[in-house]
Protein backbone atom coordinates (compact mmCIF):
# COMPACT_ATOMS: atom_id res chain seq x y z
CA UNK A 1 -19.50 11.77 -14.87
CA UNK A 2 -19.81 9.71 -11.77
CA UNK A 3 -18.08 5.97 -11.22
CA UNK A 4 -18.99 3.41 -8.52
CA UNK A 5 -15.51 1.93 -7.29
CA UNK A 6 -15.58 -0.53 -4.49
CA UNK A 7 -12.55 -1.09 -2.37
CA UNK A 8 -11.34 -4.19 -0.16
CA UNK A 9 -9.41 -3.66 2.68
CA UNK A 10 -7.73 -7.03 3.39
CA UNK A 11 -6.65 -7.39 7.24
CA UNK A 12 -5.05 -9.81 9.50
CA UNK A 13 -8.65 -9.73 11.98
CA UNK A 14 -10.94 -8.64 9.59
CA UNK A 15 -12.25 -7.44 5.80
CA UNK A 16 -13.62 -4.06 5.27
CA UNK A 17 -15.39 -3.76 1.72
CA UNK A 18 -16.65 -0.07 0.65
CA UNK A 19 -18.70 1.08 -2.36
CA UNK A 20 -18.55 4.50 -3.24
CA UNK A 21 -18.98 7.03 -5.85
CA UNK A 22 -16.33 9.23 -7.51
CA UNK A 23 -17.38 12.50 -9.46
CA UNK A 24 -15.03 14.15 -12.32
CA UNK A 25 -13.38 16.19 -9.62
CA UNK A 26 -12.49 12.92 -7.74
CA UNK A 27 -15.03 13.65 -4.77
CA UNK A 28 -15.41 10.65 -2.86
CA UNK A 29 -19.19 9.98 -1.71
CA UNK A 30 -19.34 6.49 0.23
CA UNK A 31 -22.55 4.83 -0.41
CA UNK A 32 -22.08 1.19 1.53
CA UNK A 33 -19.89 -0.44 3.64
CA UNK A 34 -19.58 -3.59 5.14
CA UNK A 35 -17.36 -5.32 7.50
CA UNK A 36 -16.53 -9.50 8.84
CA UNK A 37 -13.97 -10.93 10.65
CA UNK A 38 -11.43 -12.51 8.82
CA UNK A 39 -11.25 -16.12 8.35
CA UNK A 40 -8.48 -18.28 6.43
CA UNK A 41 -5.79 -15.29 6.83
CA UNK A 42 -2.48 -15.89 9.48
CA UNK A 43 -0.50 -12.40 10.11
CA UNK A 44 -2.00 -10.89 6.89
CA UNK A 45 -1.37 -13.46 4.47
CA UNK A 46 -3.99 -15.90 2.93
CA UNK A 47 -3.88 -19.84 4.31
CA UNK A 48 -7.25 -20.89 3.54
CA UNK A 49 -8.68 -19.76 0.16
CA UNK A 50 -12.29 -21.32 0.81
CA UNK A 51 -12.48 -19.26 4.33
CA UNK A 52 -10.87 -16.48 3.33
CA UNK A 53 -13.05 -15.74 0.49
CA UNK A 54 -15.96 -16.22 2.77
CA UNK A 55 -14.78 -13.48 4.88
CA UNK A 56 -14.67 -11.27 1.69
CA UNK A 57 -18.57 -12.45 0.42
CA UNK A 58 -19.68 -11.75 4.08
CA UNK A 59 -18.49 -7.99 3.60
CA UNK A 60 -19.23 -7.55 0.54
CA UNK A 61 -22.59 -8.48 0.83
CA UNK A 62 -23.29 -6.14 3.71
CA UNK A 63 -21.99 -3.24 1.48
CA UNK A 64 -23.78 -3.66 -1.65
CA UNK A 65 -26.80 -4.49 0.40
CA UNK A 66 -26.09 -0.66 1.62
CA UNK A 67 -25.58 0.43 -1.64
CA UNK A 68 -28.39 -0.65 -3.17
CA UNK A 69 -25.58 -1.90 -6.31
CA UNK A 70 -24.04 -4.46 -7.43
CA UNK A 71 -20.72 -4.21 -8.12
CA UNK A 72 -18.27 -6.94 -9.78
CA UNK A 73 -14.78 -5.01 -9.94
CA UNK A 74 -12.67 -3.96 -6.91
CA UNK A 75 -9.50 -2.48 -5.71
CA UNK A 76 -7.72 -4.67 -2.96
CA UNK A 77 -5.15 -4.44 -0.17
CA UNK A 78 -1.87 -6.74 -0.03
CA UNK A 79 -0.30 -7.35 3.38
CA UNK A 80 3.52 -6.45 3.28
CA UNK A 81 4.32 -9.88 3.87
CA UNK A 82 6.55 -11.49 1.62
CA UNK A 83 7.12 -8.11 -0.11
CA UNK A 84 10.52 -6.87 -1.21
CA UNK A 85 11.43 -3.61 -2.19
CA UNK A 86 14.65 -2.05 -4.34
CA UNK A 87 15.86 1.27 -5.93
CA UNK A 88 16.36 1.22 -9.50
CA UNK A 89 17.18 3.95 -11.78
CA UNK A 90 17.05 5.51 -15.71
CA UNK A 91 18.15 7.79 -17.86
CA UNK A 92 16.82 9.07 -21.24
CA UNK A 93 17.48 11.66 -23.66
CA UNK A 94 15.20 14.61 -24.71
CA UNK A 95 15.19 14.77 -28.45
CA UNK A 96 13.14 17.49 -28.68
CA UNK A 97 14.27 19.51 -25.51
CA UNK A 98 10.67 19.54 -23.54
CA UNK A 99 10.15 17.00 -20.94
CA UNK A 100 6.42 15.70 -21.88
CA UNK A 101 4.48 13.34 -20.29
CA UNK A 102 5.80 10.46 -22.66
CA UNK A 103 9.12 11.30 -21.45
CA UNK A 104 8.14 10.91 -17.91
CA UNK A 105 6.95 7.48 -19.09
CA UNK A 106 9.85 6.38 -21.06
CA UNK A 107 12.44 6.78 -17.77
CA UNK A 108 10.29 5.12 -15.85
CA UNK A 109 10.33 2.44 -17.96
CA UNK A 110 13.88 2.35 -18.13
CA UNK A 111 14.11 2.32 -14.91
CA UNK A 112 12.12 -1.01 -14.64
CA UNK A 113 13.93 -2.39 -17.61
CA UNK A 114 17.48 -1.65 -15.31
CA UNK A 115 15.77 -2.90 -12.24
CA UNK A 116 17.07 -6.96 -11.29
CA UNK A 117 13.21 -8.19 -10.55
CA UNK A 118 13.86 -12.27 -9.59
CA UNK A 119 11.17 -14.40 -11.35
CA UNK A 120 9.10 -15.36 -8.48
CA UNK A 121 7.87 -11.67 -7.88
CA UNK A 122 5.45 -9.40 -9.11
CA UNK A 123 5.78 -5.63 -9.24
CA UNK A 124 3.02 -3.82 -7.19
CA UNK A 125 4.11 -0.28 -7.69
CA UNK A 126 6.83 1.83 -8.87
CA UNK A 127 7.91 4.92 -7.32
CA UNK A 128 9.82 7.98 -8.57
CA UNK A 129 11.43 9.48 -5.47
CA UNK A 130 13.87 11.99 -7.62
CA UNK A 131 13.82 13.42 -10.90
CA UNK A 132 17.22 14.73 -12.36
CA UNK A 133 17.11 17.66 -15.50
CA UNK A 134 20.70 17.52 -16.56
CA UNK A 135 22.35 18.45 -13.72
CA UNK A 136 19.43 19.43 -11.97
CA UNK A 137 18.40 17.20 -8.72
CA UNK A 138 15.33 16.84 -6.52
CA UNK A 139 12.67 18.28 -9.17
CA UNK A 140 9.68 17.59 -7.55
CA UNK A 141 7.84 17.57 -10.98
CA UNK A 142 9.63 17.93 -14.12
CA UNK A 143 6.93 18.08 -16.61
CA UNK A 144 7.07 21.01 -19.13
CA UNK A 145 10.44 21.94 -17.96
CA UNK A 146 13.36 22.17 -20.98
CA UNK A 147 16.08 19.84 -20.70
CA UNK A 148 18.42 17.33 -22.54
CA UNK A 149 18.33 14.93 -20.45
CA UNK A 150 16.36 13.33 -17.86
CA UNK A 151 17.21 10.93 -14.70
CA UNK A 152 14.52 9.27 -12.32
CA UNK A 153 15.19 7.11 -9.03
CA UNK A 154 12.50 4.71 -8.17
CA UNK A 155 11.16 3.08 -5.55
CA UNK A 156 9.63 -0.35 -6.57
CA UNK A 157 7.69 -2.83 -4.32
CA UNK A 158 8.14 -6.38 -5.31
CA UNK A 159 5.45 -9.21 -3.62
CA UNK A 160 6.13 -12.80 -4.02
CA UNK A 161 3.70 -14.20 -7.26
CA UNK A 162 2.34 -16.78 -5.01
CA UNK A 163 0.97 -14.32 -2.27
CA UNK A 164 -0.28 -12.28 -5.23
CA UNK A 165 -2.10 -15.08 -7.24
CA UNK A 166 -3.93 -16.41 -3.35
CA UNK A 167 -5.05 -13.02 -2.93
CA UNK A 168 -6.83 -13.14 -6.34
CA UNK A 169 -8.09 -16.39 -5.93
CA UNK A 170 -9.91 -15.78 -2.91
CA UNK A 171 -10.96 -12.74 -4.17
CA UNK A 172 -12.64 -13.78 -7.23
CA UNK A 173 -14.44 -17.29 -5.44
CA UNK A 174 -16.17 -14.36 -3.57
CA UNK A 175 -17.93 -13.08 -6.94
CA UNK A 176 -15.65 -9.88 -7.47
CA UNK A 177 -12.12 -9.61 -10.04
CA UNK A 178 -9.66 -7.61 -9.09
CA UNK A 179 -8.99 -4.50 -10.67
CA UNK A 180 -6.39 -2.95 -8.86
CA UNK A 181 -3.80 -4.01 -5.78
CA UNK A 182 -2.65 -1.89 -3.35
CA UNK A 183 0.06 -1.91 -0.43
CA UNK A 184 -1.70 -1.84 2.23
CA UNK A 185 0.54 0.51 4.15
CA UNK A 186 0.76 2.45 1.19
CA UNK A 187 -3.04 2.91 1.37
CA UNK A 188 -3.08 4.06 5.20
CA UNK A 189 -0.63 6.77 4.34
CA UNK A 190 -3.07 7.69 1.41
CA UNK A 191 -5.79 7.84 3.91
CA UNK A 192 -3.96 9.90 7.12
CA UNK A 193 -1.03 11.83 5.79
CA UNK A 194 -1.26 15.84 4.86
CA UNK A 195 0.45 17.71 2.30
CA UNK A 196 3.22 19.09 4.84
CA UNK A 197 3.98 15.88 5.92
CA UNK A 198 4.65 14.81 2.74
CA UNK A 199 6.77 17.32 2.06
CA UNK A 200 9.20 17.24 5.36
CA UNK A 201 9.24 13.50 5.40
CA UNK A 202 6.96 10.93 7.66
CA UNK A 203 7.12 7.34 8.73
CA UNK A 204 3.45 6.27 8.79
CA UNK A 205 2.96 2.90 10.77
CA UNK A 206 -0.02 0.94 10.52
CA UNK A 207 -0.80 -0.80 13.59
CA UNK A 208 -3.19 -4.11 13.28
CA UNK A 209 -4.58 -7.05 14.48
CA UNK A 210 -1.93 -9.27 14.18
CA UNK A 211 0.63 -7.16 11.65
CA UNK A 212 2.14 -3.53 11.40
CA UNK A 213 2.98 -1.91 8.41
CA UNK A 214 5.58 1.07 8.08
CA UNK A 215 6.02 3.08 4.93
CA UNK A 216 8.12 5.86 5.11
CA UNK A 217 7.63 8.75 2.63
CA UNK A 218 9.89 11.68 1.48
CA UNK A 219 10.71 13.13 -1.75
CA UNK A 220 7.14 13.09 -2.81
CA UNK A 221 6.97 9.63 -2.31
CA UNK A 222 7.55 6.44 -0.98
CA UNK A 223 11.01 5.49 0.15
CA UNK A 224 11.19 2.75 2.64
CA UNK A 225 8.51 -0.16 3.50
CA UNK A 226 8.94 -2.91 5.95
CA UNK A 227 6.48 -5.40 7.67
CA UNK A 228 5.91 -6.49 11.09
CA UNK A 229 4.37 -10.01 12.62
CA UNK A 230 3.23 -8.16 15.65
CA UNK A 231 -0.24 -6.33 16.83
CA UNK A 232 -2.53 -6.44 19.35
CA UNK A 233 -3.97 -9.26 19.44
CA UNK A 234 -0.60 -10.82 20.75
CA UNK A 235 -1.62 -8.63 24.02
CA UNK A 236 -4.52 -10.83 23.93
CA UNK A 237 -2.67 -13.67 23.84
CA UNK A 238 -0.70 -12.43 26.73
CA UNK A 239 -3.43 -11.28 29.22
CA UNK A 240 -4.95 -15.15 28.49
CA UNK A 241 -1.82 -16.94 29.64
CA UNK A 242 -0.82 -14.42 32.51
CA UNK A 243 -4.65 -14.31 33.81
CA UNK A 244 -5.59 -17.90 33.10
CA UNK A 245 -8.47 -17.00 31.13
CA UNK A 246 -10.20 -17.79 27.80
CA UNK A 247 -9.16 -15.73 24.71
CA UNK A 248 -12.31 -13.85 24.22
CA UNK A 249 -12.34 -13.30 28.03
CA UNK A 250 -8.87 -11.51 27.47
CA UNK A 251 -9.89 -9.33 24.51
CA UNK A 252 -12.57 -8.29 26.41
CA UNK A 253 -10.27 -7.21 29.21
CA UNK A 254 -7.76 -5.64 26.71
CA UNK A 255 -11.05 -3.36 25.26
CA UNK A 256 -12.57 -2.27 28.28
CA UNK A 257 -9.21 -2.10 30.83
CA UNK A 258 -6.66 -0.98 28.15
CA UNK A 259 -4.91 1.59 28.98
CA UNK A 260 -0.78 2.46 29.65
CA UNK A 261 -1.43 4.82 32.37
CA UNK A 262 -1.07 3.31 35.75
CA UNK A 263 -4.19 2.06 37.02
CA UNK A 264 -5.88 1.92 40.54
CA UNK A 265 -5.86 -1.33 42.47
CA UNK A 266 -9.71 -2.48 41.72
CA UNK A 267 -10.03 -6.00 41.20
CA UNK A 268 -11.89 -8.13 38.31
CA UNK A 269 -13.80 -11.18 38.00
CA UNK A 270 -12.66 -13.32 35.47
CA UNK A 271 -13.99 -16.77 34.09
CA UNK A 272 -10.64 -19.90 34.49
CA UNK A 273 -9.34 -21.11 31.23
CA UNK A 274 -10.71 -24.72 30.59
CA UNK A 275 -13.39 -24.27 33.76
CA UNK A 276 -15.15 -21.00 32.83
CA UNK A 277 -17.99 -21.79 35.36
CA UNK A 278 -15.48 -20.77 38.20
CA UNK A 279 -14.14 -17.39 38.43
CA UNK A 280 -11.01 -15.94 40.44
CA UNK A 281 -10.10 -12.28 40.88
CA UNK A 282 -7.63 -10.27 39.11
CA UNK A 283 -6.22 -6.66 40.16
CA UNK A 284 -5.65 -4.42 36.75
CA UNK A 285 -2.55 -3.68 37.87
CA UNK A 286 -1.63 -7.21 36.31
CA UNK A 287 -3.70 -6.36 33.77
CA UNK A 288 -2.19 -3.00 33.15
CA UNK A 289 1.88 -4.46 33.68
CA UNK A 290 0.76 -7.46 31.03
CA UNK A 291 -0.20 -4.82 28.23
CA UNK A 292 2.40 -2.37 29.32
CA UNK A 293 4.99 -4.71 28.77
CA UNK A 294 4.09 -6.27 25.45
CA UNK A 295 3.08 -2.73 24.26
CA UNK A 296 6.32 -1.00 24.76
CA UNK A 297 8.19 -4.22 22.92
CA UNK A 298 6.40 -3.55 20.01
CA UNK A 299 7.15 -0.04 20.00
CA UNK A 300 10.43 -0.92 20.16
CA UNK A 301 10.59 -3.62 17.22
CA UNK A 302 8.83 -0.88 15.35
CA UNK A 303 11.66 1.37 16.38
CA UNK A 304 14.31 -0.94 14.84
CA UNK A 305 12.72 -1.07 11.81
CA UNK A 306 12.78 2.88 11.18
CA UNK A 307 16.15 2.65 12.16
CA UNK A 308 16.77 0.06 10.00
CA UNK A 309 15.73 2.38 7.23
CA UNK A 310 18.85 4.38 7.07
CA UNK A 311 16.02 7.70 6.71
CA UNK A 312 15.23 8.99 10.03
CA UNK A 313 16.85 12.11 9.31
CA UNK A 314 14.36 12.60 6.52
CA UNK A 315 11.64 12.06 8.94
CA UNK A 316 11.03 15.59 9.35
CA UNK A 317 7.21 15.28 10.43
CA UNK A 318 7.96 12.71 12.68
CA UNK A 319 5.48 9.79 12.74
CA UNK A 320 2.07 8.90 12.34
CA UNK A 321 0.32 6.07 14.08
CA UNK A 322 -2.92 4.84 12.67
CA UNK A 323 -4.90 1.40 12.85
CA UNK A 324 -6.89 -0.94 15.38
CA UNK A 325 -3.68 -0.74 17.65
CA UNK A 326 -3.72 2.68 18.06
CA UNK A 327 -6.58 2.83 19.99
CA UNK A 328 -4.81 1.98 23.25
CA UNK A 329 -5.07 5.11 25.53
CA UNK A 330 -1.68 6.54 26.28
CA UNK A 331 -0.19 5.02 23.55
CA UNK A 332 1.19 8.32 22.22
CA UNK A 333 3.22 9.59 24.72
CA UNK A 334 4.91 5.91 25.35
CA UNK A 335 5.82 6.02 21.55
CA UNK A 336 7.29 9.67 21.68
CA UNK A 337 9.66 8.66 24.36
CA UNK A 338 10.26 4.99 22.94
CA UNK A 339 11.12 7.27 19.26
CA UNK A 340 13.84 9.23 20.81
CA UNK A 341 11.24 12.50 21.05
CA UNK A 342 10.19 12.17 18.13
CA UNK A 343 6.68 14.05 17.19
CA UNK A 344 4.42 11.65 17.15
CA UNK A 345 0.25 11.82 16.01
CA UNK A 346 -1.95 9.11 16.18
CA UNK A 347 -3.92 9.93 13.03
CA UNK A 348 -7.87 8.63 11.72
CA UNK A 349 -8.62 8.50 8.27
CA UNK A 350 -9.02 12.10 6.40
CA UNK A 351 -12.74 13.10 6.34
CA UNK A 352 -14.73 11.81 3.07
CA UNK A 353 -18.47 12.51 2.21
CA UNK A 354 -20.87 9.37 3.07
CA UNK A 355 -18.08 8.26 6.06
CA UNK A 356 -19.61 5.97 8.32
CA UNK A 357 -19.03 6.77 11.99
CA UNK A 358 -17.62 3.45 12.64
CA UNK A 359 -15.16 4.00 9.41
CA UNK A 360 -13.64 7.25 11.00
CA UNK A 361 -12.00 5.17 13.55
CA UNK A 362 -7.79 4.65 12.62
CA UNK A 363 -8.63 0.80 12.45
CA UNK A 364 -10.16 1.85 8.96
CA UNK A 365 -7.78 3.73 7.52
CA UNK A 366 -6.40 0.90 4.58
CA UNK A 367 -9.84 1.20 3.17
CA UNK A 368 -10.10 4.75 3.18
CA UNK A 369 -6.59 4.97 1.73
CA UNK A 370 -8.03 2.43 -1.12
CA UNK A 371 -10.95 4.64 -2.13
CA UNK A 372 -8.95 7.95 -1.82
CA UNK A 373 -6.54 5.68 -4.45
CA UNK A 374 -9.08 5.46 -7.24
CA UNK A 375 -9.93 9.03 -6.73
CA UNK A 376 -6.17 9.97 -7.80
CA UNK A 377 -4.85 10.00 -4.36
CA UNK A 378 -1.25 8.36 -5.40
CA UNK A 379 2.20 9.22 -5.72
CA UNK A 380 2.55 12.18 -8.68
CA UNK A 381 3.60 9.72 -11.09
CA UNK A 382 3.57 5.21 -10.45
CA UNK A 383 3.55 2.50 -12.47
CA UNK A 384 1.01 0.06 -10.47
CA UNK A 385 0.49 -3.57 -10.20
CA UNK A 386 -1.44 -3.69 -14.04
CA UNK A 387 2.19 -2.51 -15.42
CA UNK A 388 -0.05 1.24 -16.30
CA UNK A 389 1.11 4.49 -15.76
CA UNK A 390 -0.54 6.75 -13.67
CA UNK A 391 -0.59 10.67 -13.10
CA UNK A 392 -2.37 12.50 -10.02
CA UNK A 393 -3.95 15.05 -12.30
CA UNK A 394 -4.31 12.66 -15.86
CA UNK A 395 -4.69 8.93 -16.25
CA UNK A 396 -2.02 8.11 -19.74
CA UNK A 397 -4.68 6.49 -21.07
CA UNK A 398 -7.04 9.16 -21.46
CA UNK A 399 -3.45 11.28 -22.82
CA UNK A 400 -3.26 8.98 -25.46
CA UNK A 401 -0.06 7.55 -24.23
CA UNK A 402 0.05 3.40 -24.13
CA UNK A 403 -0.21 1.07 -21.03
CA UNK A 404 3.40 -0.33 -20.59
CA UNK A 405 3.82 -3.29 -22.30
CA UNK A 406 2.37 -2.15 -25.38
CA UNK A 407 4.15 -1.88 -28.85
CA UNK A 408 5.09 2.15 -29.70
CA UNK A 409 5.05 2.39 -33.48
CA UNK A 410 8.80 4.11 -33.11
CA UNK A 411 10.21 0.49 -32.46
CA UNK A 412 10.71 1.81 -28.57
CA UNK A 413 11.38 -2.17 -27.24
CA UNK A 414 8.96 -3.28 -24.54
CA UNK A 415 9.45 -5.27 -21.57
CA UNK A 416 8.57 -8.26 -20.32
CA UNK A 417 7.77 -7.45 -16.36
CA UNK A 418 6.90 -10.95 -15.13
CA UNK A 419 10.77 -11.97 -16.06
CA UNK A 420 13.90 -10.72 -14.95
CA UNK A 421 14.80 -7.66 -17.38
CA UNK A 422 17.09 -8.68 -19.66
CA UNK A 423 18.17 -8.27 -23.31
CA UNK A 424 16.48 -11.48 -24.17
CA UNK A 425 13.08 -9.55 -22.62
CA UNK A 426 13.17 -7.03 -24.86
CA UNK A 427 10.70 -6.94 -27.89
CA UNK A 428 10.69 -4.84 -30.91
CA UNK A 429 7.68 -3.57 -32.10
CA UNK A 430 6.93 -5.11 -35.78
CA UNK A 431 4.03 -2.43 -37.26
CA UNK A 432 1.93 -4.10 -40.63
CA UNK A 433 2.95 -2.82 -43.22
CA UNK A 434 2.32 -3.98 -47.00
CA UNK A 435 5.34 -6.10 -48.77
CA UNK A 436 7.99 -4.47 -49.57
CA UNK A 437 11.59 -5.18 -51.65
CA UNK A 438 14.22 -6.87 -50.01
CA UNK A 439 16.42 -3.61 -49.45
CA UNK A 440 13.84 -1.63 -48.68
CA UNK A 441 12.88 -3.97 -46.13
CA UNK A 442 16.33 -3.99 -45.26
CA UNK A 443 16.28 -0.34 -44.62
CA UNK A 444 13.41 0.20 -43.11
CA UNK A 445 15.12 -2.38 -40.32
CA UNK A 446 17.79 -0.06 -40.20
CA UNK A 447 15.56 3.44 -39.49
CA UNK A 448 13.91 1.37 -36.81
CA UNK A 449 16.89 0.21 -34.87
CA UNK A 450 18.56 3.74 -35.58
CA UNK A 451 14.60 5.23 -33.88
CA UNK A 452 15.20 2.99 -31.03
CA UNK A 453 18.99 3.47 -30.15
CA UNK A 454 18.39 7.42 -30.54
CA UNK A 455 15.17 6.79 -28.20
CA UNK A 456 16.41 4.44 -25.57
CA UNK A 457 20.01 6.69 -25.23
């Protein structure tokens, strides 16, 4: 049985909303798509509710027009602005010597319970990078396997509850709740990256408007995210001050003239900042020594950040370049010697049914990555932003197994994830039961806390 899922791709210089269907085999067929420039957003972050949700109706509109649906639930991007990330980790016993699926679930949730989460932040995903069976480490999947004990690192991306809450506001005053949130570097490496790379390790760097996004993944999953406040419009920026010329002038120059391989010595006609009915000439090797320049400092910001990471030896598959930015002709080979030789492919979006010709270019890889997210295109196991846990073959739900955050009959405690975990967090579950005598009540308190210390250790 089909579902329509629509997905909103949330960017610094514009929105991107999709509608598409998804089959029981998690086929993607895109039926509408629509696109505006962004309004009310400043380096990927939301500063005018009212205009930014706009931006959002304007797209949307355009792709359920498409579609020929309407459609009132979506899965959105979230800049990496204002996100933090830590490693926590867990440990839990097998009682009965088979590592299930609840098992899975139950380190993972110890792991959030150990993890220090400060009150002003809300979890958007968490990430096993390594599973441990008893002495075991690296399993890449350790369901099924026998064992007496089980140990899981995680990866788990934090975003400031403010950012979060503007995000949904603006969302919903355009007509549409959010269903899901994504990273939005997260999503491009959904979108671009291939099962080798995966495997060998990969920093994929989303290069926008007026951000860039790096996630770097190995060990199945994420391991490292960081965000940048630069992109290319800040080569419009510079082209308009070193050429004297109005902004749109200067984009117009950086799309048709952009290029890092050294030009001829033609000259332009451009319009004069503040008197655009005169005009004085311009050579494009200016124009070519302007973008060079601010192109090869944001390579090399970018290239302080992977540093940074502590994981470039993991980066076995080198790195991927993908959005608007990446368009820039001869922007490859300036990376690969700016990343110390590294192999470097600028990557589009991996081919879906329906996709638009426009939406195969890198600049739309986030919403590809969103769409190929509903379709089970995640990490092997997460907890996402909705505190639910997800597998890439089975949702828990449809397992049987509860969200997180609901009471298990066993007495297993729960946790309260919009508060630092701590003791005080934790919440045994209290089942209805019919009245009973004092002692028994008094021992039926004592098989529950026995369940739950045998459980939790």
């Amino acid at each position: 049985m089909s579902r329509s899922v629509l997905a909103i791709d949330i960017g610094s210089t514009k929105i991107c909303a999709i509608i598409a269907n998804i089959d029981s085999e998690n086929n993607i067929q895109i039926t509408g798509a629509g696109i505006a420039k962004a309004q009310g957003l400043k380096k990927g972050s939301i500063t005018n509710i009212e205009l930014a949700s706009k931006s959002i109706k304007n797209a949307l509109s355009d792709a359920k027009r498409v579609a020929g649906i309407d459609i009132k639930k979506a899965t959105v991007s979230i800049s990496g602005a204002y996100t933090k990330s830590l490693v926590s980790t867990g440990i839990v016993n097998i009682p009965n010597k088979e590592i299930s699926l609840k098992e899975i679930e139950r380190v993972m949730r110890t792991s959030l319970y150990n993890a220090n989460i400060p009150n002003e932040y809300e979890i958007l995903h968490t990430l096993p990078f390594n599973f441990k069976v008893d002495d075991q480490d690296y399993i890449e999947d350790p369901l099924g396997m026998n064992a007496s004990r089980l140990e899981v690192e995680t990866h788990i991306i934090t975003t400031q509850k403010s950012n979060f809450h503007n995000l949904r506001k603006a969302v919903r005053a355009a007509g549409v709740e959010v269903e899901n949130v994504v990273l939005s570097g997260y999503a491009s490496a959904i979108a671009v990256l291939n099962d080798d790379e995966k495997e060998l390790g990969v920093a994929v760097v989303d290069m926008g408007g007026s951000t860039s996004n790096i996630v770097i993944h190995s060990g199945n999953s994420i391991r490292f995210n960081d965000f940048l406040g630069v992109g290319s419009n800040h080569i419009t920026n510079d082209l308009s001050m070193a050429l004297h010329t109005p902004l749109n002038v200067a984009d117009r120059v950086k799309m048709e003239y952009g290029s890092l391989y050294t030009p001829n010595n033609d000259l332009i006609e451009l319009p004069i900042i503040g008197d655009e009915s005169s005009t004085h000439e311009v050579s494009l090797e200016v124009v070519h020594n302007v973008i060079y320049a601010r192109v090869e400092e944001t390579l090399m910001i970018i290239a302080q950040s992977l540093e940074k990471s502590g994981l470039k030896e993991q980066m076995g598959a080198g790195i991927v370049l993908t959005g608007g930015f990446t368009n820039m002709v001869g922007l490859r080979e300036l990376a690969s010697a700016i990343f110390d030789n590294l192999p470097v492919r600028i990557a589009k979006p991996i081919e879906v049914d329906g996709l638009f010709d426009q939406l195969r270019n890198p600049a739309y890889s986030g919403a590809i990555g969103l769409l190929r997210y509903e379709a089970n295109g995640y990490s092997l196991y997460e907890v996402d932003v909705n505190k639910k846990m997800r597998h890439t073959k089975n949702d828990f739900d449809d397992l049987g197994m509860p969200d997180l955050g609901d009471v298990e009959p066993t007495g297993i405690p729960t946790i309260d994830y919009d508060s630092p975990a701590k003791p005080s967090n934790v919440k045994i579950g209290k089942p209805i039961t019919p009245s009973k005598s004092k002692g028994e009540q008094e021992a039926g308190a004592l098989s529950k806390f026995w369940n739950w210390m045998t459980q939790l250790f």
